[in-house]
Protein backbone atom coordinates (compact mmCIF):
# COMPACT_ATOMS: atom_id res chain seq x y z
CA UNK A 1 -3.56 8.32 16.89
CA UNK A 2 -0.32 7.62 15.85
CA UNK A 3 3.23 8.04 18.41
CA UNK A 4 4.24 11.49 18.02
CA UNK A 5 7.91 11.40 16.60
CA UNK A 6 7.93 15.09 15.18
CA UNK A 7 4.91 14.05 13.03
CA UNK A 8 1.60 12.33 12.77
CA UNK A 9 -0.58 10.55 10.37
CA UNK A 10 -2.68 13.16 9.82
CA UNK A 11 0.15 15.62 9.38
CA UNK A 12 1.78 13.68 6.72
CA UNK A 13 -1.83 12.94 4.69
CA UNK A 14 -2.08 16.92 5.05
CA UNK A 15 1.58 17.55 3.63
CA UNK A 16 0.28 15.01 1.10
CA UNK A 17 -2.53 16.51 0.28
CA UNK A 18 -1.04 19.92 -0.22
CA UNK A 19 1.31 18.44 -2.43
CA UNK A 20 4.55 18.51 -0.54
CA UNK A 21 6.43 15.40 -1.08
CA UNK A 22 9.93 14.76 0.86
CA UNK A 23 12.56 12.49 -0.33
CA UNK A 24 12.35 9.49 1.96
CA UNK A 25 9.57 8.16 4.37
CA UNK A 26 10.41 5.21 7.21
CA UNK A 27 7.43 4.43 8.42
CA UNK A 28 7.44 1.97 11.14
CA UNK A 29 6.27 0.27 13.96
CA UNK A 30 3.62 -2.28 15.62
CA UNK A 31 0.53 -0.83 14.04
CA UNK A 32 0.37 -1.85 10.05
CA UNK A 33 -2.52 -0.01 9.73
CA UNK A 34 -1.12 3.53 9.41
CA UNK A 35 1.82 2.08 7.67
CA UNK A 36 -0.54 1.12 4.76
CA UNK A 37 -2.53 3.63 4.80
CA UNK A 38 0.20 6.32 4.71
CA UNK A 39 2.19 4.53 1.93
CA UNK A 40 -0.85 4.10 -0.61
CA UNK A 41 -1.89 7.64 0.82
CA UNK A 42 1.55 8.92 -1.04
CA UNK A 43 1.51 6.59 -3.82
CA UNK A 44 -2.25 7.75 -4.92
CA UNK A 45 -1.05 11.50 -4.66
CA UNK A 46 2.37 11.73 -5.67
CA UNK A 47 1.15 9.72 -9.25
CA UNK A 48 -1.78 9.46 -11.81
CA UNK A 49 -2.60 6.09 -12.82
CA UNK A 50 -0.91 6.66 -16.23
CA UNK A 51 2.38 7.79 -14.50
CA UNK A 52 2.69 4.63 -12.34
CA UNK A 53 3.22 2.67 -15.06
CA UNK A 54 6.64 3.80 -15.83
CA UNK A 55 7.36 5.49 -12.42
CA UNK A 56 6.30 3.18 -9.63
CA UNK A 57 8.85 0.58 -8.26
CA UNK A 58 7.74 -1.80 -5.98
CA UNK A 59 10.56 -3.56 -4.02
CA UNK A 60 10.14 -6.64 -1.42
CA UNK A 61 13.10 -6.38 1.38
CA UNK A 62 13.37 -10.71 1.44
CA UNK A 63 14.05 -10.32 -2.02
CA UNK A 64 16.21 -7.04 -2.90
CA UNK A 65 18.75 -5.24 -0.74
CA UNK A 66 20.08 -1.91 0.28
CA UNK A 67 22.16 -1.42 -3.06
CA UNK A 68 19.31 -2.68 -5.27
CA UNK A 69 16.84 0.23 -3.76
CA UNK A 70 19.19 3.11 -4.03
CA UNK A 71 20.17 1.98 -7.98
CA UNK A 72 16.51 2.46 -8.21
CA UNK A 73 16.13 5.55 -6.29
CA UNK A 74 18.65 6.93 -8.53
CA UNK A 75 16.84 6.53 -11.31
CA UNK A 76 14.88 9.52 -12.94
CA UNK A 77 11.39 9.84 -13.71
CA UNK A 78 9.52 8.73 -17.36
CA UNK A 79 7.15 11.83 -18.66
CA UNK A 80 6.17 12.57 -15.00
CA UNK A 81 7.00 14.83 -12.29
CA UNK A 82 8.64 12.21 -9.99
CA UNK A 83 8.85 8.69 -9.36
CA UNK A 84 7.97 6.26 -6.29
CA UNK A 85 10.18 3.70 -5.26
CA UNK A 86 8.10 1.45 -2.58
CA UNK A 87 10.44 -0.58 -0.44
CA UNK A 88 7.94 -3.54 1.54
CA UNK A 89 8.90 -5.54 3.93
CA UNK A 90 11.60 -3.08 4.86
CA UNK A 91 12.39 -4.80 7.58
CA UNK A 92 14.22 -7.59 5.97
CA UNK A 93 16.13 -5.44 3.56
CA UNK A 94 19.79 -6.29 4.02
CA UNK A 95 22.62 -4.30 3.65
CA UNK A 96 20.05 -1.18 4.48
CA UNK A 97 22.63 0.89 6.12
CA UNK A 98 23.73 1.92 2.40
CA UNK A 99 20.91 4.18 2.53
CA UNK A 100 22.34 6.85 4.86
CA UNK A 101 24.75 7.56 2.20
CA UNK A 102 21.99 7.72 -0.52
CA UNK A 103 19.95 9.89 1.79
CA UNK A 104 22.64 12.51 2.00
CA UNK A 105 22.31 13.92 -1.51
CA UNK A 106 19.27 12.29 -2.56
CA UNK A 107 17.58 12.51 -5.69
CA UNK A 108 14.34 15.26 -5.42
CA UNK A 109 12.44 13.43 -7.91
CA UNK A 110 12.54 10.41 -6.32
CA UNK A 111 10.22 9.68 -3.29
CA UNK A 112 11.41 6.60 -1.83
CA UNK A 113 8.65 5.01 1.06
CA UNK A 114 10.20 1.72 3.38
CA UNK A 115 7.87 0.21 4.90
CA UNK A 116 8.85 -1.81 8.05
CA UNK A 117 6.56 -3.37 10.06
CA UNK A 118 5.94 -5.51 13.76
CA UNK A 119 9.09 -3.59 14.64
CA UNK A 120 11.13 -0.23 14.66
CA UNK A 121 14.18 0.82 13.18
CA UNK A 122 17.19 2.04 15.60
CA UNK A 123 16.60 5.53 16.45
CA UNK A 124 20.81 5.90 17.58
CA UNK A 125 21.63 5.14 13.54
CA UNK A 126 23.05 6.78 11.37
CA UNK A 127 20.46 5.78 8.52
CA UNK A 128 17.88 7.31 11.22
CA UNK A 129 19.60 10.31 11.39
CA UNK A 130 19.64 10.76 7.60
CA UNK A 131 16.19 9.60 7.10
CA UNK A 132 15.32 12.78 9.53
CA UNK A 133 17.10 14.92 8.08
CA UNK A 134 15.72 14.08 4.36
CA UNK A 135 12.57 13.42 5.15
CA UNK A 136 10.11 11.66 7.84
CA UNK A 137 10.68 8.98 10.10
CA UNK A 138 7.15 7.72 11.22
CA UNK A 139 6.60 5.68 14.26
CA UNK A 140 2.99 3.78 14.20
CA UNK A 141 1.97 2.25 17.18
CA UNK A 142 -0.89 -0.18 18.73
CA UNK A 143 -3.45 1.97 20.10
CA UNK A 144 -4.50 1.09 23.15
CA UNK A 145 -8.38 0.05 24.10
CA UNK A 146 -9.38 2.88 25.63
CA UNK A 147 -8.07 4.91 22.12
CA UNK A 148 -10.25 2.83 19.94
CA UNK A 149 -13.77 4.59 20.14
CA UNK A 150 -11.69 8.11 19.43
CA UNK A 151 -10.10 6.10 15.77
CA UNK A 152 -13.79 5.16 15.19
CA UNK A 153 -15.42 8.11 15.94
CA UNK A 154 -12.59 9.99 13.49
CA UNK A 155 -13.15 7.16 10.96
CA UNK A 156 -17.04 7.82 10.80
CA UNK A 157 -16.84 11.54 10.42
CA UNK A 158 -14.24 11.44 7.69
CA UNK A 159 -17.16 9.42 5.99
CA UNK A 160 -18.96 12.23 6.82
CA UNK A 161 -21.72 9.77 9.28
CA UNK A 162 -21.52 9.62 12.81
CA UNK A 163 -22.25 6.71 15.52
CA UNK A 164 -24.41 6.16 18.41
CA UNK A 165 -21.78 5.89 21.38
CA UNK A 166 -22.90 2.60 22.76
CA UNK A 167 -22.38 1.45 19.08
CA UNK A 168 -18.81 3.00 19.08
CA UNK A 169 -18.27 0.96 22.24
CA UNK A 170 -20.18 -2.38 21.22
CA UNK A 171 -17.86 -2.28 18.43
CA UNK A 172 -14.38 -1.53 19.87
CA UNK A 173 -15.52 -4.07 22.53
CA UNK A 174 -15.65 -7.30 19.69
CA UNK A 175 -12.89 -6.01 17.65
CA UNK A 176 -10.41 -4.74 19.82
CA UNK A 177 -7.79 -3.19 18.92
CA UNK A 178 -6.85 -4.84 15.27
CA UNK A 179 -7.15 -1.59 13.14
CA UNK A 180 -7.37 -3.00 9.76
CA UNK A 181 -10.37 -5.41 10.97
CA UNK A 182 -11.97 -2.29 12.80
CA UNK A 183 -11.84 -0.49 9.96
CA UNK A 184 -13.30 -3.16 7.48
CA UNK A 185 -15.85 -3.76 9.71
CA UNK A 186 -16.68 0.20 9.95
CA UNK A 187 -16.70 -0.02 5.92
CA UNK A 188 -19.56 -2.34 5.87
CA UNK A 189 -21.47 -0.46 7.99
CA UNK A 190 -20.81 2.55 6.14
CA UNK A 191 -22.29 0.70 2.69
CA UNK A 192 -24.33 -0.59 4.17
CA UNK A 193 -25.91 3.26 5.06
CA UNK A 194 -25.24 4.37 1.30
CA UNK A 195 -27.63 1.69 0.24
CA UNK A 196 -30.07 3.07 2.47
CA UNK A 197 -30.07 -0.04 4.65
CA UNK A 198 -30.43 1.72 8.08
CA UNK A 199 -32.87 4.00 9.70
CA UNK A 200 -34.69 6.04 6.83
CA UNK A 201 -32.45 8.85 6.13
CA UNK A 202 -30.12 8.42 8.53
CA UNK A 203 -26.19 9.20 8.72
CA UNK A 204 -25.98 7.47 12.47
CA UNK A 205 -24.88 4.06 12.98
CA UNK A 206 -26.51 2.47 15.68
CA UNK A 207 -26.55 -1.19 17.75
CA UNK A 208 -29.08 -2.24 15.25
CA UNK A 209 -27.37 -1.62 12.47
CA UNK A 210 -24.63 -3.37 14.18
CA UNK A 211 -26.35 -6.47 14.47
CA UNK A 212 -27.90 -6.54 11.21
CA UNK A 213 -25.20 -6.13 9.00
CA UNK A 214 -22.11 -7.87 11.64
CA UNK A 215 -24.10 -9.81 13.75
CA UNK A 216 -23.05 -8.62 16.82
CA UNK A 217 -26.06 -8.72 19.39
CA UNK A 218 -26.99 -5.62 20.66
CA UNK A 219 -28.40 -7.17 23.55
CA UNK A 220 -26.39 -9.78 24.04
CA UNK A 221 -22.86 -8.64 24.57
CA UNK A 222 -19.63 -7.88 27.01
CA UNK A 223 -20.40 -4.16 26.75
CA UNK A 224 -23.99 -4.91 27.83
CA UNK A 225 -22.73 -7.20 30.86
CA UNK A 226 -20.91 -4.84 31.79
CA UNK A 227 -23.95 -1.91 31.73
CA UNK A 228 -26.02 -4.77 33.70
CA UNK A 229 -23.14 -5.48 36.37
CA UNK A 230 -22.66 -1.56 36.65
CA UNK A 231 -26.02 -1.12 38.06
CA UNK A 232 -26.20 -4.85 39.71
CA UNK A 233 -28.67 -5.58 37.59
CA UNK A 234 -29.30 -9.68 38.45
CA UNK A 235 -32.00 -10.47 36.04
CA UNK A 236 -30.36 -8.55 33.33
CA UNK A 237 -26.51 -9.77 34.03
CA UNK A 238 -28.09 -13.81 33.98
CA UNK A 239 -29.38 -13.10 30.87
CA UNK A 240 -26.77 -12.04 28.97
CA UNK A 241 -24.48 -14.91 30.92
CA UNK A 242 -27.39 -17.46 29.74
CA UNK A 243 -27.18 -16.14 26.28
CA UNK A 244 -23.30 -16.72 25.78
CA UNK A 245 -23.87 -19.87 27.54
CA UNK A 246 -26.55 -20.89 24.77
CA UNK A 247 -24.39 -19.86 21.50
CA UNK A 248 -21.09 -20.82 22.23
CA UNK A 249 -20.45 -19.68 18.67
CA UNK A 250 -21.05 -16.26 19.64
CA UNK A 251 -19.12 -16.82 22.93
CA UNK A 252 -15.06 -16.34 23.69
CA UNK A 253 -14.17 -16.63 27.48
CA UNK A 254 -11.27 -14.61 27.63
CA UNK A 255 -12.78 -11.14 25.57
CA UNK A 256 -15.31 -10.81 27.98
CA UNK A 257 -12.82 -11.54 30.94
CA UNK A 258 -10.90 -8.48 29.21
CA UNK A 259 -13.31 -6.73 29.25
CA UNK A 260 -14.75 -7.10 32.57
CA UNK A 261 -10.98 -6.31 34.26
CA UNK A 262 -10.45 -3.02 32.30
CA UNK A 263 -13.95 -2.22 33.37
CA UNK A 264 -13.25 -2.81 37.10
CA UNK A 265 -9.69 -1.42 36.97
CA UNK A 266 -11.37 1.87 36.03
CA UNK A 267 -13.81 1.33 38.79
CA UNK A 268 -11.10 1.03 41.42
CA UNK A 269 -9.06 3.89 39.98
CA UNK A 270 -12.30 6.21 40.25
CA UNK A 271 -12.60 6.06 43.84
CA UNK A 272 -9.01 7.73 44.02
CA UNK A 273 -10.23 10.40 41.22
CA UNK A 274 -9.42 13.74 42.66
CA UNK A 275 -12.60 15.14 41.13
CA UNK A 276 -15.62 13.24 41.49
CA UNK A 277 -17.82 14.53 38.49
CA UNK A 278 -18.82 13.12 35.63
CA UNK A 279 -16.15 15.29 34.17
CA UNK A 280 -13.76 14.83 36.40
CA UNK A 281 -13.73 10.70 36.67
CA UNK A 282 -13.62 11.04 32.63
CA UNK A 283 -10.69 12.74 32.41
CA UNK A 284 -8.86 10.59 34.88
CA UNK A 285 -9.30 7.14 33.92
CA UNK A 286 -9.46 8.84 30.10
CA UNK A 287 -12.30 8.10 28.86
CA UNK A 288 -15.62 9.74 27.58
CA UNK A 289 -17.90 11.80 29.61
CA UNK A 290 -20.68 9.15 28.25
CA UNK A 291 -18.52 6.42 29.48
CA UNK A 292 -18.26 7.81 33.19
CA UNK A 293 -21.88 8.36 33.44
CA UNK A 294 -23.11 5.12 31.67
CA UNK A 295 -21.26 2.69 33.91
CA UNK A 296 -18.82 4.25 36.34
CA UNK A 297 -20.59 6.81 38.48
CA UNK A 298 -23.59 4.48 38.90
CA UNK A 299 -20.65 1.68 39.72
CA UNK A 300 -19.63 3.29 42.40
CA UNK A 301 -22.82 3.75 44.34
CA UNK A 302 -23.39 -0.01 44.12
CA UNK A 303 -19.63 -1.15 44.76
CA UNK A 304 -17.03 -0.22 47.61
CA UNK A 305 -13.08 -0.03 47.08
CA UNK A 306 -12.40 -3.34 48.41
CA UNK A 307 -15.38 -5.24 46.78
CA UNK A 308 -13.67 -4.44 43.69
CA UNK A 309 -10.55 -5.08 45.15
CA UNK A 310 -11.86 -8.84 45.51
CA UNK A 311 -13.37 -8.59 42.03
CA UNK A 312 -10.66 -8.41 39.86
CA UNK A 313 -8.99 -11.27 42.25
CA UNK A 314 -11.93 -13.41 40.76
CA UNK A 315 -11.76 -12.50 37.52
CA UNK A 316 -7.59 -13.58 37.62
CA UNK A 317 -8.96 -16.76 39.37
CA UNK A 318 -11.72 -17.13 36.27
CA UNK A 319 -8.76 -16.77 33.85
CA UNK A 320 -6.33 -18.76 35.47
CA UNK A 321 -8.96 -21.84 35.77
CA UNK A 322 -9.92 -20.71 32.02
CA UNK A 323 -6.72 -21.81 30.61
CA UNK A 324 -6.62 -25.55 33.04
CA UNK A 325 -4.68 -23.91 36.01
CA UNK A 326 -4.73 -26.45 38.71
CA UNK A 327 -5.45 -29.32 36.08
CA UNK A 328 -9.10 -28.92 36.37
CA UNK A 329 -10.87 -27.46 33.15
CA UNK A 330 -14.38 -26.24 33.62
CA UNK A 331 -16.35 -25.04 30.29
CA UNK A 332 -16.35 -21.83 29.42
CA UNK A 333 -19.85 -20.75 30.23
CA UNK A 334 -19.71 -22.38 33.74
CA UNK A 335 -16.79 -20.82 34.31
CA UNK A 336 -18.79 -17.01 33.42
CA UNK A 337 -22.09 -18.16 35.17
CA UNK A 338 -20.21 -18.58 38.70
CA UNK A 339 -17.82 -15.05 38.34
CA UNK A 340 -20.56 -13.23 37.75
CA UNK A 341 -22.53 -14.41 40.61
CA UNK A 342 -19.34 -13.86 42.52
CA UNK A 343 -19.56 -10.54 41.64
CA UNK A 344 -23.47 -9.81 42.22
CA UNK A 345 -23.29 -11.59 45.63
């Protein structure tokens, strides 16, 4: 999930979990989600609830600096084990480079977390360097789309459930790639199973549940377009397009267009797959095996190279005119109605 920089997520929440602490954690990068997650992750472990009342410091960068966090890192613990300084906002901290000198004999019963986030700290530092050799400097990055239904999937089964793929997919699809929304959304459907609110006895989320409980139309819906454009289904695709057109509420231009161009970038990529299989086209354009033979293999039976070629010049030319490109705005529906009958004829 997370960039590889000598260690992952998972390997730190195992660490964790085993009860191996280290002195300092950076942890850094674009993606908040891990950052959060891995800093309450150690907090939770590393203290009982009793403990934190004397032993957990939480700093705000605006409003502390470098200085201020090591006096408190050098502070011992109160009837506990250890202490946790928590440094947020890490990113603002000034006079941070103090640290390095901290970091060289730093205190074992001190786990200090920073927290610095839309952003990375210089790897060519000598604060990095310490922060290695003390303890972990943790890269978290935005995953990218085609990631997403893998950091569901994951999510689910640690809730011990599973989910129907085109659910997975419907989901990724009108969330993208916001982790922290995915996720809240995924915890709603997970309740919403506890309670008994899906299929009797079931531990599978599926479309319907989907719908019911986020009010995403499994029916009506880019991932569905795309299914019906796949196969050139015309009744199918005009429904869906008449549907968005209808509830302009449930309707953003520019997600579907997204979605559409990944879809037929993939398309134009499989044609040059060495391997032709279901297999094989998965593992080229990386995705699933259900992926390739849902909406790619049947693709390209119905599609040549350089129809697709001229597809994804529409779907620019759909964007472009989308956001008043040649002074001329057409609504948003119109605008969908007349690509994809560019693309069916």
């Amino acid at each position: 999930m997370a960039k590889k920089t000598g260690i992952t997520y998972e390997e730190i929440v195992r660490q964790v979990q085993a009860g191996v602490f280290k002195p300092v954690y950076y942890l850094m990068g674009e993606e908040s989600y891990y950052i959060d997650r891995v800093s309450e992750y150690i907090v939770q472990k590393a203290l009982t609830e009793d403990e934190k009342d004397f032993n957990l410091t939480i700093l705000y960068g605006p409003q502390t600096t470098g200085e201020e966090v090591v006096n408190a890192a050098k502070r011992y613990p109160m009837m506990a084990e250890r202490q946790v300084v928590l440094v947020r906002e890490a990113q603002t901290l000034e006079h941070r480079e103090v640290l390095a000198f901290y970091l060289q004999k730093p205190l074992l019963s001190t786990v200090l977390i920073l927290c610095h986030k839309n952003g990375t700290l210089d790897r060519r530092t000598k604060l990095a360097t310490e922060i290695q050799n003390a303890g972990i400097l943790f890269e978290s990055r935005k995953l990218y789309e085609r990631e997403l239904p893998s950091f569901v999937n994951a999510y689910v089964r640690r809730k011990r459930l599973e989910i129907a793929p085109d659910a997975c997919q419907i989901l990724c699809e009108h969330v993208g790639a916001d982790l922290n929304r995915l996720a809240g959304e995924l915890d709603k459907l997970v309740l919403a199973i506890q309670a008994g609110q899906g299929a009797a006895n079931s531990t599978r989320i599926d479309s319907q549940l989907i719908q019911d409980h986020i009010g995403i139309s499994k029916d009506y819906n880019a991932f569905e377009l795309v299914s019906a454009l796949a196969l050139k289904d015309v009744m199918k695709a005009n429904r869906i397009v008449k549907y968005f057109d209808s509830n302009p509420k449930n309707f953003a231009l520019q997600p579907v267009l997204a979605t559409l161009f990944r879809f037929y970038t993939n398309l134009m990529l499989a044609f040059y797959s060495p391997v032709k299989s279901e297999e094989g086209i998965a593992a080229w354009l990386e995705l699933s095996v259900w992926q390739a033979r849902r909406d790619v293999l049947p693709a390209m039976r119905h599609y040549t190279a350089m129809q697709v070629f001229n597809i994804l010049d529409e779907i620019r030319k759909t964007d472009a005119a989308s956001k008043g490109v040649g002074g001329q705005k057409t609504a948003d529906g119109d605008l969908l109605k007349e690509l994809v009958f560019r693309i069916l004829h």
